[in-house]
Each structure stands twice: as C-alpha cells, then as structure tokens.
N, C-alpha and C. Protein backbone atom coordinates (compact mmCIF):
# COMPACT_ATOMS: atom_id res chain seq x y z
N UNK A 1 15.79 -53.50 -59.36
CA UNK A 1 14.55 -54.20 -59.12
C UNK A 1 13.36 -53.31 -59.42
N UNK A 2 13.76 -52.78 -60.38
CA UNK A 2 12.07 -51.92 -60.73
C UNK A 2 11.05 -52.41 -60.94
N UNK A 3 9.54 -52.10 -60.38
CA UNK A 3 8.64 -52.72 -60.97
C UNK A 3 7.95 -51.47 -61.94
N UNK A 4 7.65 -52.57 -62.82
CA UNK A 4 6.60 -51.77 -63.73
C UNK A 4 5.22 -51.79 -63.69
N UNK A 5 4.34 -51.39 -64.18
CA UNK A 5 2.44 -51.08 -64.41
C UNK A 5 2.87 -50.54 -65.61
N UNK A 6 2.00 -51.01 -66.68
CA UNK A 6 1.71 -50.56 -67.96
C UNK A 6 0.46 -50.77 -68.15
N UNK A 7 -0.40 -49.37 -68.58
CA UNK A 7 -1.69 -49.50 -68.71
C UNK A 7 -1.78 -49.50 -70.24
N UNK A 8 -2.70 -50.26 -71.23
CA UNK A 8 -3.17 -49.89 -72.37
C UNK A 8 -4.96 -50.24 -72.39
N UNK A 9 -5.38 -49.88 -73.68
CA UNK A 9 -6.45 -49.97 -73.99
C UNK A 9 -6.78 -51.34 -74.62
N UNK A 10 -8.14 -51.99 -73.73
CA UNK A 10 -7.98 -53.26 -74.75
C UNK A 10 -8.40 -54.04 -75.71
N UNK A 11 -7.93 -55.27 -76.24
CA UNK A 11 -8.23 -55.60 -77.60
C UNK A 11 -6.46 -55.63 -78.42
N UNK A 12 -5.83 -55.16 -77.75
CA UNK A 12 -4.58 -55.59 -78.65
C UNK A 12 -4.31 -56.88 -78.35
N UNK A 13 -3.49 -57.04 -79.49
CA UNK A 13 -3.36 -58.44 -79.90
C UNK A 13 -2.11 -59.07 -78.53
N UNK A 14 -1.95 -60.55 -78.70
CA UNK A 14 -0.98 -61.09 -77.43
C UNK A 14 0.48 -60.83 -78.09
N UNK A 15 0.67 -60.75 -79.38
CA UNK A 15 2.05 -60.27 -79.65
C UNK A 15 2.09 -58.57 -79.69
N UNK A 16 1.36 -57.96 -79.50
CA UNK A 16 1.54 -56.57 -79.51
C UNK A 16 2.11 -56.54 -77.97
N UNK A 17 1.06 -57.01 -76.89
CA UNK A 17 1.28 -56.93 -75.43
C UNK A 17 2.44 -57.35 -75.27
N UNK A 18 3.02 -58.98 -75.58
CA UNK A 18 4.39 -59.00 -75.11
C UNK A 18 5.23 -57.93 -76.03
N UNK A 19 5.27 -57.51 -77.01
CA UNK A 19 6.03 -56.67 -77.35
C UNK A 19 6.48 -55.24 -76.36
N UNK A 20 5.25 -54.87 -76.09
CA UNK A 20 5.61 -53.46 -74.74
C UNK A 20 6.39 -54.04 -73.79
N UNK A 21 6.12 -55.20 -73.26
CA UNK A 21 6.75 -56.15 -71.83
C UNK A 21 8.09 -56.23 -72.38
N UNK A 22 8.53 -56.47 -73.54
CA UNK A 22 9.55 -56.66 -73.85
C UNK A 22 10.83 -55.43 -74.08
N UNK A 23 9.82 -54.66 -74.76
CA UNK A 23 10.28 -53.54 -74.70
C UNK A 23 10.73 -52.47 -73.43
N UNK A 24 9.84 -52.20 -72.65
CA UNK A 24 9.82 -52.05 -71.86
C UNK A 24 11.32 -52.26 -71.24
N UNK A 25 11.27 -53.99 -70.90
CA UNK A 25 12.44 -54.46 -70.03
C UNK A 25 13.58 -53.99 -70.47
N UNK A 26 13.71 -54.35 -71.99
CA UNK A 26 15.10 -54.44 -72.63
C UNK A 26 15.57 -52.94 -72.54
N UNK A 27 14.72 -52.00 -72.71
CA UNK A 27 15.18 -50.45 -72.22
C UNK A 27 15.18 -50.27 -70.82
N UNK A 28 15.08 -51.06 -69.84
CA UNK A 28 15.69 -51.16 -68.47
C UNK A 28 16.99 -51.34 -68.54
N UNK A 29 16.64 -52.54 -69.07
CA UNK A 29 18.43 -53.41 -69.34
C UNK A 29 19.26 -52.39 -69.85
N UNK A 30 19.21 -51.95 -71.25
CA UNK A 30 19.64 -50.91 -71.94
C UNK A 30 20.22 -49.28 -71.02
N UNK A 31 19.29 -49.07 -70.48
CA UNK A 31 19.45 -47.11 -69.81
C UNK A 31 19.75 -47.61 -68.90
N UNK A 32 19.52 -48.12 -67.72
CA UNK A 32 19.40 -47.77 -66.60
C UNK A 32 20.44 -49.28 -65.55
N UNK A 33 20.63 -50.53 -66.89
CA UNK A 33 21.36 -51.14 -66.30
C UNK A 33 21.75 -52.58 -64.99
N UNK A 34 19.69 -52.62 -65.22
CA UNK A 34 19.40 -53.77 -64.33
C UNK A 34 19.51 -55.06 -65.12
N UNK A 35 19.56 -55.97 -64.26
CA UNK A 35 20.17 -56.97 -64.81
C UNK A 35 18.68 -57.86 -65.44
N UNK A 36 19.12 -58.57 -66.67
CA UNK A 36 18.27 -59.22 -67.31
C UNK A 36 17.62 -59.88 -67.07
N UNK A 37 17.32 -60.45 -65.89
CA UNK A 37 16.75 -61.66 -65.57
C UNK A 37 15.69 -60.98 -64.45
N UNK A 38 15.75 -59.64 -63.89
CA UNK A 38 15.11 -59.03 -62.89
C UNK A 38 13.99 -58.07 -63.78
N UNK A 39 12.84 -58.86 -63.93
CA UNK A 39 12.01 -58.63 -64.40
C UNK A 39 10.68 -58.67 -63.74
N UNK A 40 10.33 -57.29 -63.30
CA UNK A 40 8.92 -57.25 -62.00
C UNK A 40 7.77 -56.43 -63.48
N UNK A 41 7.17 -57.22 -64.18
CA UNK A 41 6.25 -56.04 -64.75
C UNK A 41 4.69 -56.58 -64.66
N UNK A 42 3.72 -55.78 -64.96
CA UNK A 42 2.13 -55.91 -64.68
C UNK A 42 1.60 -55.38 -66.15
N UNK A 43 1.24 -55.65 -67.27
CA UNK A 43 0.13 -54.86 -67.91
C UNK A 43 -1.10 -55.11 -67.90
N UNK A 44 -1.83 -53.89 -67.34
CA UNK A 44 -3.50 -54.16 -67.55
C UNK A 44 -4.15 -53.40 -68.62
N UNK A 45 -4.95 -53.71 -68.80
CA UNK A 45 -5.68 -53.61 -70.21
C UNK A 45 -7.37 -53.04 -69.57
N UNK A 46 -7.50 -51.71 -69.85
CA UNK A 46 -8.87 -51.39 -69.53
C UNK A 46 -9.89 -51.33 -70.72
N UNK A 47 -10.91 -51.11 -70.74
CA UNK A 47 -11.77 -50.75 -71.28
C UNK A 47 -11.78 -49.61 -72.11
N UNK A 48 -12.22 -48.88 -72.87
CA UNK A 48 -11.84 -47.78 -73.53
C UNK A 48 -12.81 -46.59 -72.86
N UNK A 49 -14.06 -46.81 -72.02
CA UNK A 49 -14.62 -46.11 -71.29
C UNK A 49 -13.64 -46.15 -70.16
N UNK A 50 -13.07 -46.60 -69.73
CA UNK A 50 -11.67 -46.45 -68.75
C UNK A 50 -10.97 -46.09 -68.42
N UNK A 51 -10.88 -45.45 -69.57
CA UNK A 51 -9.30 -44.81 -69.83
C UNK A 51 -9.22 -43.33 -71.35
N UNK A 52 -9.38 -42.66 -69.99
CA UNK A 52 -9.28 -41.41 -70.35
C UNK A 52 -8.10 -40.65 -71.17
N UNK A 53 -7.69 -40.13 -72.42
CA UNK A 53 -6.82 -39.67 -72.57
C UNK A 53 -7.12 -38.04 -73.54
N UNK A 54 -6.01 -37.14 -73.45
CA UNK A 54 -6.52 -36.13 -74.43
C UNK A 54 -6.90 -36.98 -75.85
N UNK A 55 -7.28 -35.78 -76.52
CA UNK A 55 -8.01 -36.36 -77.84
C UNK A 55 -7.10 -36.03 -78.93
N UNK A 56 -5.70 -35.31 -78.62
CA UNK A 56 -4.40 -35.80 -79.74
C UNK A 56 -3.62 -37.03 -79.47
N UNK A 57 -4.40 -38.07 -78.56
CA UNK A 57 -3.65 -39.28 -78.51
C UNK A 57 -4.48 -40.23 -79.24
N UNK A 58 -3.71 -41.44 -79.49
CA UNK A 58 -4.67 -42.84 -80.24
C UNK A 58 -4.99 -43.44 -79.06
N UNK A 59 -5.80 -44.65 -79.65
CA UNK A 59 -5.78 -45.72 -79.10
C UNK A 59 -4.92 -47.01 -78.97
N UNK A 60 -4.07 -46.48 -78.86
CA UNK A 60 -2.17 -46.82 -78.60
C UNK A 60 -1.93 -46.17 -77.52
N UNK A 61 -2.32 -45.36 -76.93
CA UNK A 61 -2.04 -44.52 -75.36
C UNK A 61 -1.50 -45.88 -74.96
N UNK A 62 -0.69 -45.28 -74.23
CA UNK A 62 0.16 -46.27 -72.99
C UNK A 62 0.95 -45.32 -72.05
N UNK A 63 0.73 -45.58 -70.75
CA UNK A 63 1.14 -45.47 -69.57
C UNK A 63 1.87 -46.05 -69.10
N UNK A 64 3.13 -46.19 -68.92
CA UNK A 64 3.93 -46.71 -68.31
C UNK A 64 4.38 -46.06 -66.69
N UNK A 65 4.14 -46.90 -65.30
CA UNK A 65 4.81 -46.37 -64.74
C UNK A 65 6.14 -47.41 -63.87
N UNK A 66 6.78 -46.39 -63.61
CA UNK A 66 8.18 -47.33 -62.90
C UNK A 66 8.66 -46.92 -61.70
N UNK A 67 8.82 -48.20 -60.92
CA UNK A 67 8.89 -47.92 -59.42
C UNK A 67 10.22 -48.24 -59.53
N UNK A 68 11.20 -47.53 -58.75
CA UNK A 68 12.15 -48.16 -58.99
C UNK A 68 13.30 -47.54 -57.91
N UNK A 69 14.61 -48.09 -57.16
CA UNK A 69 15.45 -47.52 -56.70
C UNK A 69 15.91 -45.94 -56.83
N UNK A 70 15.87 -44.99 -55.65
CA UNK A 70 16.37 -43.56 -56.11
C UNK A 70 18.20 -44.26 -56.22
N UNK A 71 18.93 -43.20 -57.05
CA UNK A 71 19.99 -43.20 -57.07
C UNK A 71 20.59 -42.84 -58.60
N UNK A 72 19.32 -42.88 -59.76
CA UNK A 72 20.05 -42.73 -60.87
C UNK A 72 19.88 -41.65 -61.27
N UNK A 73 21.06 -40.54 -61.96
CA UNK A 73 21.32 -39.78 -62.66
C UNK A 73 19.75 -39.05 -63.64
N UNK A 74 19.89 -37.89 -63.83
CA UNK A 74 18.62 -37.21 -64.47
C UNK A 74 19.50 -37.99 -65.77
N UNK A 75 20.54 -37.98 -66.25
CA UNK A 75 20.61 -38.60 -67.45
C UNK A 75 20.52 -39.89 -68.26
N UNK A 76 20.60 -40.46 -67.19
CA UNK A 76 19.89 -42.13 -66.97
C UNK A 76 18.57 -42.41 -67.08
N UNK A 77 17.54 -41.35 -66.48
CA UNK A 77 16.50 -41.37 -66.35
C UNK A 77 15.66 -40.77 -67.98
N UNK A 78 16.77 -39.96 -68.53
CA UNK A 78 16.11 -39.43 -69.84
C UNK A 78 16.61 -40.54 -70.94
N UNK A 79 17.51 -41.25 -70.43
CA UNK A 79 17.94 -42.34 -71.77
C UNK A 79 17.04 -43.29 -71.44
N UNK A 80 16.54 -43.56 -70.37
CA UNK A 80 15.39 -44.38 -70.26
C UNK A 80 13.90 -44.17 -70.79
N UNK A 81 13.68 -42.61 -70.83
CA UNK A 81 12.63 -42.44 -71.59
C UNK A 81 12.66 -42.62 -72.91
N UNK A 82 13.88 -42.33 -73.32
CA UNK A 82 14.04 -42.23 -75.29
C UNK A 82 13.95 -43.57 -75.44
N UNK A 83 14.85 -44.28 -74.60
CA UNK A 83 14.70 -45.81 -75.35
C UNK A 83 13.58 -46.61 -75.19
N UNK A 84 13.02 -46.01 -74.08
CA UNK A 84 11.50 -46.80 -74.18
C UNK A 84 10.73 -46.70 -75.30
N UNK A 85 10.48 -44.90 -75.80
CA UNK A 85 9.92 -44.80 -76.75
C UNK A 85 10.56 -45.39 -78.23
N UNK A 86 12.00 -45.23 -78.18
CA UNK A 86 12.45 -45.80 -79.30
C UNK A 86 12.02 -47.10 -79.46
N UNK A 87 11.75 -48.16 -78.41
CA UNK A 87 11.93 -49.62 -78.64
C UNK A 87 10.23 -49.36 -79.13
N UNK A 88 9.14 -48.92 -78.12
CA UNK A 88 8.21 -49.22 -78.08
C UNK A 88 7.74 -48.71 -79.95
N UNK A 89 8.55 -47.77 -80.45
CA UNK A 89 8.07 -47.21 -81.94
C UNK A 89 8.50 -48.33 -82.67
N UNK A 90 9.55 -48.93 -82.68
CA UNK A 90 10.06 -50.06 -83.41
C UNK A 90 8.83 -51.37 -83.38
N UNK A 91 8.85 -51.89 -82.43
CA UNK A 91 7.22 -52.83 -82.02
C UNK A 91 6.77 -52.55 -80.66
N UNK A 92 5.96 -52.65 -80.68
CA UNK A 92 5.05 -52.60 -81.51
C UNK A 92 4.44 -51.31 -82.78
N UNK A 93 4.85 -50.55 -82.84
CA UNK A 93 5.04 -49.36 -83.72
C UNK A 93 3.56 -47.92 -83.05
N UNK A 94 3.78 -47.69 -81.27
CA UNK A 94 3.46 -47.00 -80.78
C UNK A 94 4.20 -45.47 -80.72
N UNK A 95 3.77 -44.79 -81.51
CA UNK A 95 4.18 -43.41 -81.37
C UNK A 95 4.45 -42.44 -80.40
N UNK A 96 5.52 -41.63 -79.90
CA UNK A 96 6.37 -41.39 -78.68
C UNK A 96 5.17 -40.48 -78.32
N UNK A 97 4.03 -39.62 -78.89
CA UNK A 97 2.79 -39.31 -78.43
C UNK A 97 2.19 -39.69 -77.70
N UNK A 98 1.83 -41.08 -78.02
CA UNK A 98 1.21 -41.97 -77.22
C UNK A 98 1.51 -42.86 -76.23
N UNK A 99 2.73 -42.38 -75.68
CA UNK A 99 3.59 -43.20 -74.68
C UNK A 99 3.95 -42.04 -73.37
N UNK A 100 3.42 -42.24 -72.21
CA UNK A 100 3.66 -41.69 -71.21
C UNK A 100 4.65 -42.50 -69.68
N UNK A 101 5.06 -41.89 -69.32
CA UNK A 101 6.62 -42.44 -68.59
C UNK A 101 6.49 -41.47 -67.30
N UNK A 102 6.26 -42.47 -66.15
CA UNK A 102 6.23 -41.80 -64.63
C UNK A 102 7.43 -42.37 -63.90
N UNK A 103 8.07 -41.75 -63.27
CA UNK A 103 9.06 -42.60 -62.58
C UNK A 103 8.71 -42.77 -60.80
N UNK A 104 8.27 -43.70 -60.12
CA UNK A 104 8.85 -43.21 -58.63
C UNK A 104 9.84 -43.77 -57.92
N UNK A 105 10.07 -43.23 -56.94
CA UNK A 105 11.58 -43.82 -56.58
C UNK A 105 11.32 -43.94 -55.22
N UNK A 106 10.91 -44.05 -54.41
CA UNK A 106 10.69 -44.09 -52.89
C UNK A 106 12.20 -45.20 -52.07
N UNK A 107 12.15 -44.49 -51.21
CA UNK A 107 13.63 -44.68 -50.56
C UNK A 107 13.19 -45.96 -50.48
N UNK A 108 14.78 -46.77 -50.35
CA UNK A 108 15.12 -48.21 -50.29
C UNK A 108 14.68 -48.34 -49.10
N UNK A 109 14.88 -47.91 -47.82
CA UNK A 109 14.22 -48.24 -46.82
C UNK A 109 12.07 -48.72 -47.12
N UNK A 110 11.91 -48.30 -47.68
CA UNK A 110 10.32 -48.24 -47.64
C UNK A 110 10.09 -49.77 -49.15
N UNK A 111 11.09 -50.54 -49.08
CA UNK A 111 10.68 -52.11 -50.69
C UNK A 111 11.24 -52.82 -49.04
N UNK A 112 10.17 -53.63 -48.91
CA UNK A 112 10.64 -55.36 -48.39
C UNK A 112 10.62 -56.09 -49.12
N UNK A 113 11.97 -57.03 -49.04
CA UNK A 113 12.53 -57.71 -50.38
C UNK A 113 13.14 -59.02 -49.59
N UNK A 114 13.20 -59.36 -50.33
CA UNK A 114 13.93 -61.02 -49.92
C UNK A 114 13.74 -61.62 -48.82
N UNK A 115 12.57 -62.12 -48.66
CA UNK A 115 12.48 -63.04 -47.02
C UNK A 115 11.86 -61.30 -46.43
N UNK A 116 11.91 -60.00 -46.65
CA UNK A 116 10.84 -59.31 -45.77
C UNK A 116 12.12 -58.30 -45.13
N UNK A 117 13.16 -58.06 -46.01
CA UNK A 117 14.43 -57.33 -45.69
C UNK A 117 13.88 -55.99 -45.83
N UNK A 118 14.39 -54.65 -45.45
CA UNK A 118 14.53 -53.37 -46.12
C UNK A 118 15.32 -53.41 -46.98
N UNK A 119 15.15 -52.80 -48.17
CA UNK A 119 16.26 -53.16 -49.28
C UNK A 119 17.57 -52.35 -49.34
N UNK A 120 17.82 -51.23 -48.07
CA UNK A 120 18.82 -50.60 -47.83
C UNK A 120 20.03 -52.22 -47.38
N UNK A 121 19.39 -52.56 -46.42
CA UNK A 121 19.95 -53.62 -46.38
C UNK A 121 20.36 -54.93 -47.07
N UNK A 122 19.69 -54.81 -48.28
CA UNK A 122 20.74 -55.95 -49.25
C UNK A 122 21.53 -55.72 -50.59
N UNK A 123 22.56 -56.79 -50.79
CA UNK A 123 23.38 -56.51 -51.92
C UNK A 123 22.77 -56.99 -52.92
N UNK A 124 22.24 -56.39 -53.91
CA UNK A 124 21.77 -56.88 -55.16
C UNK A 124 22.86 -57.05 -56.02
N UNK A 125 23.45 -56.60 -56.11
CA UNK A 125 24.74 -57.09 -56.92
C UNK A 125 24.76 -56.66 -58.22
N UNK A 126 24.56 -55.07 -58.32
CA UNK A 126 23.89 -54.26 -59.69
C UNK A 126 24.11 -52.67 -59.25
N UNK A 127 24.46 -52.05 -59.62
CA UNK A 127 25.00 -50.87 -59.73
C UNK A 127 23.83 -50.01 -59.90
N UNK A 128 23.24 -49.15 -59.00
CA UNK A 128 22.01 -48.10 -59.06
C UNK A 128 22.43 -47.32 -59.24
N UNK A 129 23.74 -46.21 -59.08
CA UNK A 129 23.89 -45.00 -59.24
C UNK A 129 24.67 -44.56 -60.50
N UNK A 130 23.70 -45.12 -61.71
CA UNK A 130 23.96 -44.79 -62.91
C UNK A 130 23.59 -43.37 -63.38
C-alpha cells in the first residue's frame, strides 16, 4: 500500500503526467511487488519559482517520494530505483539526473487503514518482505 507524491514543474503536457503515474506504479508492481490494482499516488505540479533545483538538472526534475511498508530488502529498494528511472527514461523520456527517489517507511503500527485499523493488524494479502 505505498503512497506516492510526485512533484514536477508545470506546464507538462496530460500525457506526459499520466505517463510518470504510470510509470511510477508499474515499477511498484515490477520491484517491489504490490499488487496492481493498489494504487495510492498524488502529482503536484508547482510553479517554476517553486521549485528549486541544482542548476545540472532540467526542467524535467522530478521528485518522487514513497511512503511505504518497512520490510523490504536494500535490494528491492535499489531495483525499485532503477526501474523507476528506467520506465520514467522510456516515457516520458526523463533522464535518471533528473529523477529523485525518497523512500519512508514508518512502522505499520503508525498507517490507519481500513475502517481506521493499525495496519500491523491487517492481512493485505501481498508479501512485504521482498
């Protein structure tokens, strides 16, 4: 059940945007193994006075961050970065430069989920300790 925040700069087009959303997910699906249909994501789009970045990045910067269950593997977590960048270079054709990747993981006790559960307490029915 990860959620995502993806920040970009705005003015891109509506097929560029779903393209990151897409991307994005499908390298969830892909690395890390959540199921397809569990899709929590947000992109906002600032201003370019907004959004600060060094000056060897474009205006393609993207921020991605991901909240998501502790339990997976440092190697899970790095196939999740490559394939993000891989999908995101494919389309929308954002350069692994310009793509930044935060992970947090805050214990299952601390997500109320379903009806207002701790999420230690429910079966999602999906394998976290990839």
């Amino acid at each position: 059940m990860p959620m995502v925040k993806i920040d970009i700069i705005e003015g891109k087009t509506a097929s560029y945007k779903k393209a990151i959303l897409m991307g994005v997910h499908k390298a969830l699906v892909d690395a890390i193994g959540i199921p397809e249909t569990d899709n929590f994501q947000r992109l906002n789009e600032l201003p370019d006075e907004n959004f600060m970045h060094p000056s060897d990045r474009s205006d393609q910067m993207t921020i991605i961050e991901v909240t998501m269950f502790p339990g997976r593997s440092n190697a899970a977590k790095k196939k999740l970065y490559e394939t993000i960048v891989e999908y995101l270079g494919a389309d929308p054709g954002i350069t692994g430069n310009d793509i930044m990747i935060v992970l947090n993981e805050p214990p299952m006790k601390n997500w109320g989920v379903r009806g207002g559960k701790p999420a230690n307490e429910v079966d999602f029915g999906f394998k976290i300790d990839v």
